[in-house]
C-alpha atoms as a PDB file:
ATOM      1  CA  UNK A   1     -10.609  -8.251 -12.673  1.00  0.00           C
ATOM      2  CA  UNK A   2     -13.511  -5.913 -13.149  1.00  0.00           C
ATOM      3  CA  UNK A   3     -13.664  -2.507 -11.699  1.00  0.00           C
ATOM      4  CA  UNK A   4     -15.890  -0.235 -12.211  1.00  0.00           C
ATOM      5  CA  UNK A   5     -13.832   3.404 -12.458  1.00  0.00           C
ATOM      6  CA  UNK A   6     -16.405   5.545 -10.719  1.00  0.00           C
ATOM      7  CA  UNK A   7     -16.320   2.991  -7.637  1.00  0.00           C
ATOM      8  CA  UNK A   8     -13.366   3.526  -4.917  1.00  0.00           C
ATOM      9  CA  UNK A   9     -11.331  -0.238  -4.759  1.00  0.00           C
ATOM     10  CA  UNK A  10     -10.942  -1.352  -1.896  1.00  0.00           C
ATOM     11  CA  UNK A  11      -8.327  -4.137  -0.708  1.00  0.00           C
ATOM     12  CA  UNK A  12      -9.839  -6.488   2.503  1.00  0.00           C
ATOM     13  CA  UNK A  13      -7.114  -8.671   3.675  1.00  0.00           C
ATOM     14  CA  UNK A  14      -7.716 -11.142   6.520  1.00  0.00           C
ATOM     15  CA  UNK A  15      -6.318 -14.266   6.895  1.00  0.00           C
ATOM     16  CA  UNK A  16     -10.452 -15.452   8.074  1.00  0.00           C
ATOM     17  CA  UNK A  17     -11.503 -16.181   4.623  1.00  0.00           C
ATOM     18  CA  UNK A  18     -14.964 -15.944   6.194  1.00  0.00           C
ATOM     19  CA  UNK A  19     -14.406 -12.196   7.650  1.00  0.00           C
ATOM     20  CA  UNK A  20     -12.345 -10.978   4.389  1.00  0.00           C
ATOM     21  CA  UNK A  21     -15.291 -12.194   2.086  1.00  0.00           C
ATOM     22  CA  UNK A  22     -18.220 -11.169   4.690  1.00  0.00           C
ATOM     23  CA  UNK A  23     -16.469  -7.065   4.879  1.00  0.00           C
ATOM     24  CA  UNK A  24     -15.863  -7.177   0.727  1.00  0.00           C
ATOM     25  CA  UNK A  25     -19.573  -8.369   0.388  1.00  0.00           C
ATOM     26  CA  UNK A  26     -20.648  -5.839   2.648  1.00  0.00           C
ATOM     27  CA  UNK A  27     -18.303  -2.567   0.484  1.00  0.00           C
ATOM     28  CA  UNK A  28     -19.857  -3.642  -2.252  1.00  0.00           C
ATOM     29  CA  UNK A  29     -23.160  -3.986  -1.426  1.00  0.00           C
ATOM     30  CA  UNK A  30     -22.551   0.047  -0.614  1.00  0.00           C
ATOM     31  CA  UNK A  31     -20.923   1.136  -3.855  1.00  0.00           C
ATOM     32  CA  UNK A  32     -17.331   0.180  -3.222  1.00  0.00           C
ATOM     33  CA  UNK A  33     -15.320  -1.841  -5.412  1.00  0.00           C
ATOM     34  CA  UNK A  34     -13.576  -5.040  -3.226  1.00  0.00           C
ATOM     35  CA  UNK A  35     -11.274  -7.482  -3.624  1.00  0.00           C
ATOM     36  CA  UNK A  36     -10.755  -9.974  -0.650  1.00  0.00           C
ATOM     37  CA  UNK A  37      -7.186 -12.086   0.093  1.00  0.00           C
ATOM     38  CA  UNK A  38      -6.070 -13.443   2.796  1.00  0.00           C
ATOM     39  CA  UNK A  39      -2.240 -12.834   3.210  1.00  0.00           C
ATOM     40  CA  UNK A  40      -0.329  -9.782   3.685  1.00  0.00           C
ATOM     41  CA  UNK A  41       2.090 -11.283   0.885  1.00  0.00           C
ATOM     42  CA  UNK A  42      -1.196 -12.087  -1.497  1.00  0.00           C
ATOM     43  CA  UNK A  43      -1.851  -8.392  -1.257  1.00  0.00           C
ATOM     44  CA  UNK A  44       1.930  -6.629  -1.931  1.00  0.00           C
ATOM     45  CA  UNK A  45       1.699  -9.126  -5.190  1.00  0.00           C
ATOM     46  CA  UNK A  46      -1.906  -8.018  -5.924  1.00  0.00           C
ATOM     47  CA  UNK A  47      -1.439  -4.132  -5.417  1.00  0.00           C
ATOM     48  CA  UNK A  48       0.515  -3.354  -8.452  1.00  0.00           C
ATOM     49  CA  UNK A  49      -2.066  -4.481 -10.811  1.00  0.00           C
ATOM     50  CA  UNK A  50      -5.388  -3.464  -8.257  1.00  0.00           C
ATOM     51  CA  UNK A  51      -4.245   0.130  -7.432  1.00  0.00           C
ATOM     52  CA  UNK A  52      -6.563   0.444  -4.281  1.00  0.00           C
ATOM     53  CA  UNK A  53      -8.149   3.540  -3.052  1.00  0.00           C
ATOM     54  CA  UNK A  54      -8.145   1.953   0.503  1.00  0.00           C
ATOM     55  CA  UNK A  55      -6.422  -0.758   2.404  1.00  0.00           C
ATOM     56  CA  UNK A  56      -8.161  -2.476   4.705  1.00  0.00           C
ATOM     57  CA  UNK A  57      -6.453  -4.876   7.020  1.00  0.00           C
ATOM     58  CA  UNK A  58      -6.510  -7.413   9.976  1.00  0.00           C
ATOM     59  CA  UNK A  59      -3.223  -6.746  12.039  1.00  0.00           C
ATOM     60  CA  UNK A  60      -2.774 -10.215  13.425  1.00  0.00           C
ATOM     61  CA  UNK A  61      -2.194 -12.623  10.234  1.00  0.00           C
ATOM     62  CA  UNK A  62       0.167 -15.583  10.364  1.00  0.00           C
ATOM     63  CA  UNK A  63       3.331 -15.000   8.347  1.00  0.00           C
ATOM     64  CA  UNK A  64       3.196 -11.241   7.461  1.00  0.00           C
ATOM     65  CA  UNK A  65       1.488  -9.105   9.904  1.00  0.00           C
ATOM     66  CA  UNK A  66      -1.182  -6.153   8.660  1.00  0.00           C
ATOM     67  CA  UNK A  67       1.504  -3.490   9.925  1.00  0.00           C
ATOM     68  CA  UNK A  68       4.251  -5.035   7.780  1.00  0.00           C
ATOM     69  CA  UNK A  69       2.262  -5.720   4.742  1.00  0.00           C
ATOM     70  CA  UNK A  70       0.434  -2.541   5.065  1.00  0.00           C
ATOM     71  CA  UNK A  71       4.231  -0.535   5.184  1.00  0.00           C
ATOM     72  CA  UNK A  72       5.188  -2.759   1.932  1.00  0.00           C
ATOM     73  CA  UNK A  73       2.009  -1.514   0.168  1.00  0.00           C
ATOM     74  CA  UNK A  74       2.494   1.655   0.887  1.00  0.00           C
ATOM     75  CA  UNK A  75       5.775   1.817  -0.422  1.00  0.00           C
ATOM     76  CA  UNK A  76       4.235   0.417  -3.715  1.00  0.00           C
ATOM     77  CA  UNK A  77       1.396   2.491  -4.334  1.00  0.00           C
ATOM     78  CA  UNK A  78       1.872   6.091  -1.552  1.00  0.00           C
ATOM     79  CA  UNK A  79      -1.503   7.151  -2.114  1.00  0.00           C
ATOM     80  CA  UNK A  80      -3.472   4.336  -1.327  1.00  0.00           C
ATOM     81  CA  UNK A  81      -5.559   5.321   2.849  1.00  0.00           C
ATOM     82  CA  UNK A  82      -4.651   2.122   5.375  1.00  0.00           C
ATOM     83  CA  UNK A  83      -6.895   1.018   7.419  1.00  0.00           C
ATOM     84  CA  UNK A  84      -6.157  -1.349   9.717  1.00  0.00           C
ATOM     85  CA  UNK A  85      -8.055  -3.048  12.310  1.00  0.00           C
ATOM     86  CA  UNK A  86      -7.601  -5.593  15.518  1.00  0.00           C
ATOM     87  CA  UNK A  87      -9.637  -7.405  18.234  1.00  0.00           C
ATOM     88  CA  UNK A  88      -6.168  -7.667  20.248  1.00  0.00           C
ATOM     89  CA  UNK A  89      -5.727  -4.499  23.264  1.00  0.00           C
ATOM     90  CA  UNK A  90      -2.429  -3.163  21.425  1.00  0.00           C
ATOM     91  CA  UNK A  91       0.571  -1.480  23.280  1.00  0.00           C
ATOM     92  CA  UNK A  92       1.295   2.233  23.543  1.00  0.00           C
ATOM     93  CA  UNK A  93       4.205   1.224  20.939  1.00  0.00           C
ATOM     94  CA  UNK A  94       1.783  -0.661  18.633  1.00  0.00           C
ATOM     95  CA  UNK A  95      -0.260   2.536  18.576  1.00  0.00           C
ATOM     96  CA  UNK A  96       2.424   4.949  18.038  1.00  0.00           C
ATOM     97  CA  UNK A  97       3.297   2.920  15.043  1.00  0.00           C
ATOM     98  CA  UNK A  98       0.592   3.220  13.770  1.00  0.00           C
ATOM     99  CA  UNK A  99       0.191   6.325  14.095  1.00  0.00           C
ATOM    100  CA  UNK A 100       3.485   6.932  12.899  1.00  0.00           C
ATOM    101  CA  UNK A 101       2.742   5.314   9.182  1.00  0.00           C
ATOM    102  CA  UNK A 102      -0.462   7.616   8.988  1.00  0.00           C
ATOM    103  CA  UNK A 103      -2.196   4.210   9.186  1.00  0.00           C
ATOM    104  CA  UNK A 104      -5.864   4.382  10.777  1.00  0.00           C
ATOM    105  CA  UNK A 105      -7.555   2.015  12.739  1.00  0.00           C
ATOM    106  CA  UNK A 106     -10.404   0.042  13.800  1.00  0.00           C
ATOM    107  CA  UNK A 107     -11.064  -2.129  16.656  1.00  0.00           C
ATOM    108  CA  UNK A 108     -13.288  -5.128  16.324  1.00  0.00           C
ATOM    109  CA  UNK A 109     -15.964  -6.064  16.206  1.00  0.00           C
ATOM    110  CA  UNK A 110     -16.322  -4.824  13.205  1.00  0.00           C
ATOM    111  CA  UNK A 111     -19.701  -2.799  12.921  1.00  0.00           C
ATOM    112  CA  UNK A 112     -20.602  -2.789   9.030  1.00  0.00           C
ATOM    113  CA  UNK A 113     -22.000   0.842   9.965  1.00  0.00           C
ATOM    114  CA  UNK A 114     -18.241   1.794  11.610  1.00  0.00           C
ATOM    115  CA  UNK A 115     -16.613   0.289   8.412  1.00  0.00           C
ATOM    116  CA  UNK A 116     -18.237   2.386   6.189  1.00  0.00           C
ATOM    117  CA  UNK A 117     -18.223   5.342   7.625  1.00  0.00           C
ATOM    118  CA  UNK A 118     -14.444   4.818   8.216  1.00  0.00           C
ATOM    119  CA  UNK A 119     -13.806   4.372   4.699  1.00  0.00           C
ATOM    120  CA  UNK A 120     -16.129   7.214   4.053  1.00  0.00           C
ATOM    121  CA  UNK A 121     -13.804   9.107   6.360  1.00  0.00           C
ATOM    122  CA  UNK A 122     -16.575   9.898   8.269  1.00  0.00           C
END
């Protein structure tokens, strides 16, 4: 895997191969580094060996949730930025969970223009 050092990585997981390719295309296009997978488990193997600036994740995935895997990536590399984001209205609990992990979020759609400023931290 080639990175280029100057360039912040960023990890896009979605279980939509379509959406996780389409955001990584779009980072890099704009001077980020990407790597798209599409499981929350794919991504706690992956981390170790990517180190990612920035997380960004679909909550709803089959098997592991974005919360979950998001939690377990955290533990594994602390000061990676998680961004997750939804299409689903989430509960006042989801939220403060959220919240609670110092995750961020983004609701979809996804604006490209949103996305990058968000990982801008704009």
């Amino acid at each position: 895997m080639r990175c280029e050092s100057n360039k912040p990585k960023v990890l896009v997981i979605d279980d939509d191969k379509m959406v996780a390719d389409t955001l990584a295309e779009v980072l890099r296009m704009h001077g980020f580094s990407p790597v798209a997978l599409y499981s929350g488990e794919q991504a706690i193997e992956f981390v170790e060996s990517f180190q990612p600036d920035i997380v960004l994740s679909d909550i709803r995935m089959s098997r592991l949730d974005g919360i979950e895997a998001a939690r377990n990536i955290r533990n594994l590399h602390p000061e990676c930025r998680v961004i997750l984001f939804t299409a689903s209205t989430m509960s006042p609990k989801t939220k403060k969970v959220i919240e609670g992990e110092g995750f961020e979020l983004l609701q979809r759609p996804l604006h490209p223009q949103n996305v990058l400023s968000a990982l801008r931290g704009q």
